[in-house]
Protein backbone atom coordinates (compact mmCIF):
# COMPACT_ATOMS: atom_id res chain seq x y z
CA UNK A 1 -1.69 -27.41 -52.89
CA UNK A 2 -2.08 -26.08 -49.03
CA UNK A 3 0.95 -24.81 -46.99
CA UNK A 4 1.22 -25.38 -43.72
CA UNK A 5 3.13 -23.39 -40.83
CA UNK A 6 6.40 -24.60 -40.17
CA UNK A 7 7.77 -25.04 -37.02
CA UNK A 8 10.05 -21.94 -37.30
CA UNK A 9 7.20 -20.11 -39.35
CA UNK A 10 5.50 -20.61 -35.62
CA UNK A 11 8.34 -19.74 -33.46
CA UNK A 12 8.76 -16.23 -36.07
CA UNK A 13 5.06 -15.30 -35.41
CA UNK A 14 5.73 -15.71 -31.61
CA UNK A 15 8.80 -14.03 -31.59
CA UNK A 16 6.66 -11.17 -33.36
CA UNK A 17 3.77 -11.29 -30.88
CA UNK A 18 6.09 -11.37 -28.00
CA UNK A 19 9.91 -9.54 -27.32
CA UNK A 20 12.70 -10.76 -24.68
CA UNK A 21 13.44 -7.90 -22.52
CA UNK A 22 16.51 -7.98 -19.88
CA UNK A 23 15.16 -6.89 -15.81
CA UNK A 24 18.69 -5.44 -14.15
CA UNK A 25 20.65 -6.90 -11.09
CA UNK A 26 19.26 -4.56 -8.54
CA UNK A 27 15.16 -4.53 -9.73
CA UNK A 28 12.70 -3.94 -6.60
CA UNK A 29 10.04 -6.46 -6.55
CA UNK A 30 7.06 -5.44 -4.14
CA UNK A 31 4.81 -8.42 -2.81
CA UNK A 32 3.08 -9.50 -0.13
CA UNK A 33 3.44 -12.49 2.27
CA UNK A 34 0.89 -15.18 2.00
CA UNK A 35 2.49 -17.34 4.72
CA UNK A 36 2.93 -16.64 8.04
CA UNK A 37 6.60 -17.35 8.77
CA UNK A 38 7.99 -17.67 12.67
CA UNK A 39 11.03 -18.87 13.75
CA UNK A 40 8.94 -21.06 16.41
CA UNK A 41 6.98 -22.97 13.98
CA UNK A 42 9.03 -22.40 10.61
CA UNK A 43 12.08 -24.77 9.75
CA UNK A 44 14.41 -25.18 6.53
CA UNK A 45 12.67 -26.30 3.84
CA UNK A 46 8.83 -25.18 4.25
CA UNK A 47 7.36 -23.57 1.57
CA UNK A 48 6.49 -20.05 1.30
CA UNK A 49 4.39 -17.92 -1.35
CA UNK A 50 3.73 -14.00 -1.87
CA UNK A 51 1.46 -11.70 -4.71
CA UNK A 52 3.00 -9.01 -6.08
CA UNK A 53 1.67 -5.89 -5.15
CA UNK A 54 3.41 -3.33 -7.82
CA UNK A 55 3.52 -3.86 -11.35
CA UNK A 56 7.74 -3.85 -12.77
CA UNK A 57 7.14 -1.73 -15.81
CA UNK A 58 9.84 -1.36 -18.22
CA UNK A 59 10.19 0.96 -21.09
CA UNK A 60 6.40 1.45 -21.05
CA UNK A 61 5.76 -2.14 -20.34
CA UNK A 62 4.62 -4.06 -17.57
CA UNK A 63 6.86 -6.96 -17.11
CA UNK A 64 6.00 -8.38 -13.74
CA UNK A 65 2.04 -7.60 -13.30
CA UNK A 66 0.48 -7.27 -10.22
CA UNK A 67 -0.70 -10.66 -8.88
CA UNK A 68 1.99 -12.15 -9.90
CA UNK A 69 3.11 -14.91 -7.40
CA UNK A 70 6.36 -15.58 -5.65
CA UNK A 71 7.37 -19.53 -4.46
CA UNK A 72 10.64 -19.82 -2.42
CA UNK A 73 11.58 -21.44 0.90
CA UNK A 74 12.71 -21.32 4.03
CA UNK A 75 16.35 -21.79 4.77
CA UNK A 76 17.10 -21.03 7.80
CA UNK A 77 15.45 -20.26 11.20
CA UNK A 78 17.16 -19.34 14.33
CA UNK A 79 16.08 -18.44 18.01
CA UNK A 80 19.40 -17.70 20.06
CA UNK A 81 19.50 -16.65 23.52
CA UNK A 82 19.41 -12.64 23.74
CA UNK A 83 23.22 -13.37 24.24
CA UNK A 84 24.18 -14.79 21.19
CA UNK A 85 22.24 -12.35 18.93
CA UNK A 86 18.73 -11.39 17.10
CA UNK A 87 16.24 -14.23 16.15
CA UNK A 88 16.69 -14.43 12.47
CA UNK A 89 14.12 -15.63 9.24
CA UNK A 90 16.30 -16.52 6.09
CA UNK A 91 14.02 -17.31 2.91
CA UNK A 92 14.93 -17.91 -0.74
CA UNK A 93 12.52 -17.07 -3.74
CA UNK A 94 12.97 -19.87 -6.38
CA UNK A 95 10.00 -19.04 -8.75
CA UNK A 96 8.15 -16.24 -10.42
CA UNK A 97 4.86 -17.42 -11.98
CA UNK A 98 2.72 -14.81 -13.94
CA UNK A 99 -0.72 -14.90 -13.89
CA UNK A 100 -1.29 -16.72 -17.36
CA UNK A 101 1.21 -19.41 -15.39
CA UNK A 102 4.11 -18.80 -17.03
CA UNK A 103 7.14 -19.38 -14.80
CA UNK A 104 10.31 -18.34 -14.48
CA UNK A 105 13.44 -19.25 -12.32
CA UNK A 106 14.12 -16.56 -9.76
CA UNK A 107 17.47 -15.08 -8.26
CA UNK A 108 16.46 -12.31 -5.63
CA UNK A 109 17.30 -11.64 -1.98
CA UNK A 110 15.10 -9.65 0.28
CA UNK A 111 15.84 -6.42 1.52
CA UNK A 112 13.30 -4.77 3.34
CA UNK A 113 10.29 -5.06 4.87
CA UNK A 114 7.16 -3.33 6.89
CA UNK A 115 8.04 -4.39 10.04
CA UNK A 116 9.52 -2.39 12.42
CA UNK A 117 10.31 -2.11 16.12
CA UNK A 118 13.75 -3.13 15.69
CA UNK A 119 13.49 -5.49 13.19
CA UNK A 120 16.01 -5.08 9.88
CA UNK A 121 17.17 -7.22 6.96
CA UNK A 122 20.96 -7.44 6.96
CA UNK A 123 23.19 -7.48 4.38
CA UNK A 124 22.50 -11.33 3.65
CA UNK A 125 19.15 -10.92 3.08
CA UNK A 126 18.04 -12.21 6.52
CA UNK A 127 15.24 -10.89 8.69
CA UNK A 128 15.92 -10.40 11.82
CA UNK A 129 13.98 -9.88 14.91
CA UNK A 130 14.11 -7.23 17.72
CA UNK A 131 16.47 -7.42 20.44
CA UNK A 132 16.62 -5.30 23.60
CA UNK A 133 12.92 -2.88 23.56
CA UNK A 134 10.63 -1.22 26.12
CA UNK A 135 9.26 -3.87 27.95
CA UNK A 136 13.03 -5.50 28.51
CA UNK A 137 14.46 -2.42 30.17
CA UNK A 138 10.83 -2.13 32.50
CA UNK A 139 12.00 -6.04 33.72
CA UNK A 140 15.45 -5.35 34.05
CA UNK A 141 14.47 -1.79 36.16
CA UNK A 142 11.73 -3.64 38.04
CA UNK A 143 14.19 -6.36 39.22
CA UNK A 144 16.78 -3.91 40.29
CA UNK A 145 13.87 -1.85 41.94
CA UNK A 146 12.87 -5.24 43.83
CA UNK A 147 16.18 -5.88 44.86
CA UNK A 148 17.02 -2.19 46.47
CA UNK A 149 13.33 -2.69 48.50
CA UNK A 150 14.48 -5.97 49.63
CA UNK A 151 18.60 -5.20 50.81
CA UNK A 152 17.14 -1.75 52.10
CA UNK A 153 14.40 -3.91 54.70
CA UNK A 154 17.42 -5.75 55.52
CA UNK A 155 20.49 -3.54 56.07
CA UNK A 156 19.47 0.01 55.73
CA UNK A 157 21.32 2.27 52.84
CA UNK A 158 23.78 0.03 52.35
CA UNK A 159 21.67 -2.81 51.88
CA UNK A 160 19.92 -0.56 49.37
CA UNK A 161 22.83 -0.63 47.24
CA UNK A 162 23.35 -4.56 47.39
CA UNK A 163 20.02 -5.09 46.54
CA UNK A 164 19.66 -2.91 43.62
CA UNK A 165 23.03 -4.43 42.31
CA UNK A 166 22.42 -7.99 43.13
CA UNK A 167 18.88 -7.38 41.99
CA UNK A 168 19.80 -6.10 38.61
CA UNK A 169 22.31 -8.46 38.17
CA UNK A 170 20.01 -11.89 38.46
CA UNK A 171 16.90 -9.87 36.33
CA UNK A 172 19.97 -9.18 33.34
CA UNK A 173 20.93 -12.98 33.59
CA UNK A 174 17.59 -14.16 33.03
CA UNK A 175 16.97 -11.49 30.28
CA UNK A 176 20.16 -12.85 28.55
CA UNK A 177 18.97 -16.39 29.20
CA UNK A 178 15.40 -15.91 27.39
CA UNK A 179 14.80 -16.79 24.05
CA UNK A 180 13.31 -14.13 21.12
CA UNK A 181 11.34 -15.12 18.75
CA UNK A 182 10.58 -12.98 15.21
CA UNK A 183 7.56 -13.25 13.13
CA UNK A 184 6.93 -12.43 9.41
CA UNK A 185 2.59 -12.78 9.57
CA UNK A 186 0.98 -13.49 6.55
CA UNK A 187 0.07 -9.94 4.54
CA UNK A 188 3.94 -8.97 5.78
CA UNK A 189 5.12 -6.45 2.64
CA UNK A 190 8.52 -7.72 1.60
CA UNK A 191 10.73 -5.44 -1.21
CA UNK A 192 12.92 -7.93 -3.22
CA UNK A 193 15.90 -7.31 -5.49
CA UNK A 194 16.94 -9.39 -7.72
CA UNK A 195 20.69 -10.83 -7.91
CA UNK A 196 21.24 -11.14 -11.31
CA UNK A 197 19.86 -9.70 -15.02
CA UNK A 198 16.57 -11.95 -15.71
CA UNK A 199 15.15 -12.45 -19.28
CA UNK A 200 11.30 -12.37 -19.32
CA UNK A 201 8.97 -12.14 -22.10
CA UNK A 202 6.66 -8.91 -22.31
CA UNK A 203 3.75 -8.11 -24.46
CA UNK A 204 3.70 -5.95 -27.88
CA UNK A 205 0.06 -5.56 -27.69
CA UNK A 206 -1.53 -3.26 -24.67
CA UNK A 207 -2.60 -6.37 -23.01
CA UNK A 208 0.83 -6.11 -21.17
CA UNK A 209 0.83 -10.25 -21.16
CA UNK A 210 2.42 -12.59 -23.44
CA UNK A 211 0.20 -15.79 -24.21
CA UNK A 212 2.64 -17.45 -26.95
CA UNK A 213 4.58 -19.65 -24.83
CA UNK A 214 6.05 -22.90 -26.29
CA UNK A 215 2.91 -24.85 -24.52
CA UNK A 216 0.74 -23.18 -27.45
CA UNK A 217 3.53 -23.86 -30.39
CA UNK A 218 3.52 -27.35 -29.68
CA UNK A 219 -0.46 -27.23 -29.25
CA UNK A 220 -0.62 -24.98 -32.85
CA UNK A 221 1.83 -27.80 -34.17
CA UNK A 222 -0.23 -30.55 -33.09
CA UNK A 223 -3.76 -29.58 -35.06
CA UNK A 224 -1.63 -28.72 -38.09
CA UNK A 225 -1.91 -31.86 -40.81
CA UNK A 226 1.38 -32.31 -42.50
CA UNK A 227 1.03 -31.99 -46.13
CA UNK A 228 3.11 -31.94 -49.02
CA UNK A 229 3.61 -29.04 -51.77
């Protein structure tokens, strides 16, 4: 008489080919942006993706490979007047899906990336764009320049001192009245850490992937004929 494999004869084997291992609260993530993300043309809601650029290895073995891709969205965009603060980029990973397309739920916040000139993530995980730079203190000094030149035509020294303040005064209410806009471009390298402990499956074997997922139980189950002893 034949045996056959049980279901939990199936789900031992796996469990042998593959072990659960435990990524800490606090794991960096490197990736890369795939999507361009601007807080002109980016609202709440649009998709994003990224490729892991670093492998996570743990004890030896690689957990997160390289390739690996990142879904999340965006959820929240903002482009204040230079008044009210930075233009700011808020996205949320939701997925991690491993080459062989194995998927897990993901809980991470960003906390860095390679842009610079001003930019930072804050403590929320938000991007946020430059504020006051170069060319903003050449158009505040040009329209206090313009100003002086024009009150010193008209009333000599003291005219020169009107102007300049007068002048600087209207070019710093127009630079508070502009918008900023902040850009993440597509190929933007993003660091990640995750929130919380997350359980993913590494390999045994020096593959460094796990391939027994419960897709190919229930396909292993299916081609098996049930017989009796």
């Amino acid at each position: 008489m034949k045996k056959i494999l049980s279901l939990s004869s199936i789900i031992l084997i796996a469990s042998f080919a593959c072990a659960q291992t435990a990524l800490l609260s606090g794991t960096a993530v490197k990736m890369k942006l795939e999507t361009t993300l601007a807080t002109f043309s980016s609202k709440a809601g649009d998709p994003f993706s990224a490729r892991v650029t670093k492998a996570v290895v743990m004890d030896g073995k690689t957990v997160i490979p390289i390739g690996t891709t990142i879904e999340g969205r965006v959820t929240k965009t903002s482009e204040p007047r230079r008044i009210a603060g930075k233009p700011t980029i808020a996205i949320f990973p939701e997925d991690l899906v491993l080459p062989n397309g194995d998927r897990f739920m993901l809980n991470a916040s960003l906390v860095d990336t390679n842009r610079r000139h001003g930019t930072d993530v804050d403590t929320e995980g938000r991007f946020k764009g430059d504020g006051l730079d170069a060319k903003d203190l050449t158009e505040i000094g040009m329209g206090a320049g313009g100003g002086m030149i024009v009150g010193g035509l008209a009333d000599g020294g003291k005219g020169l001192l009107i102007g300049g303040a007068v002048g600087a005064t209207v070019t710093v209410a127009h630079w508070l009245g502009k918008h900023r806009s902040a850009m993440l471009p597509a190929g933007t390298e993003l660091v990640m850490e995750l929130n919380r402990p997350m359980m993913m499956s590494v390999a045994v074997a020096s593959s460094g992937q796990c391939n027994v997922g419960f897709g190919a139980i229930a396909s292993t189950i299916s081609r098996q004929k049930v017989t009796r002893w």
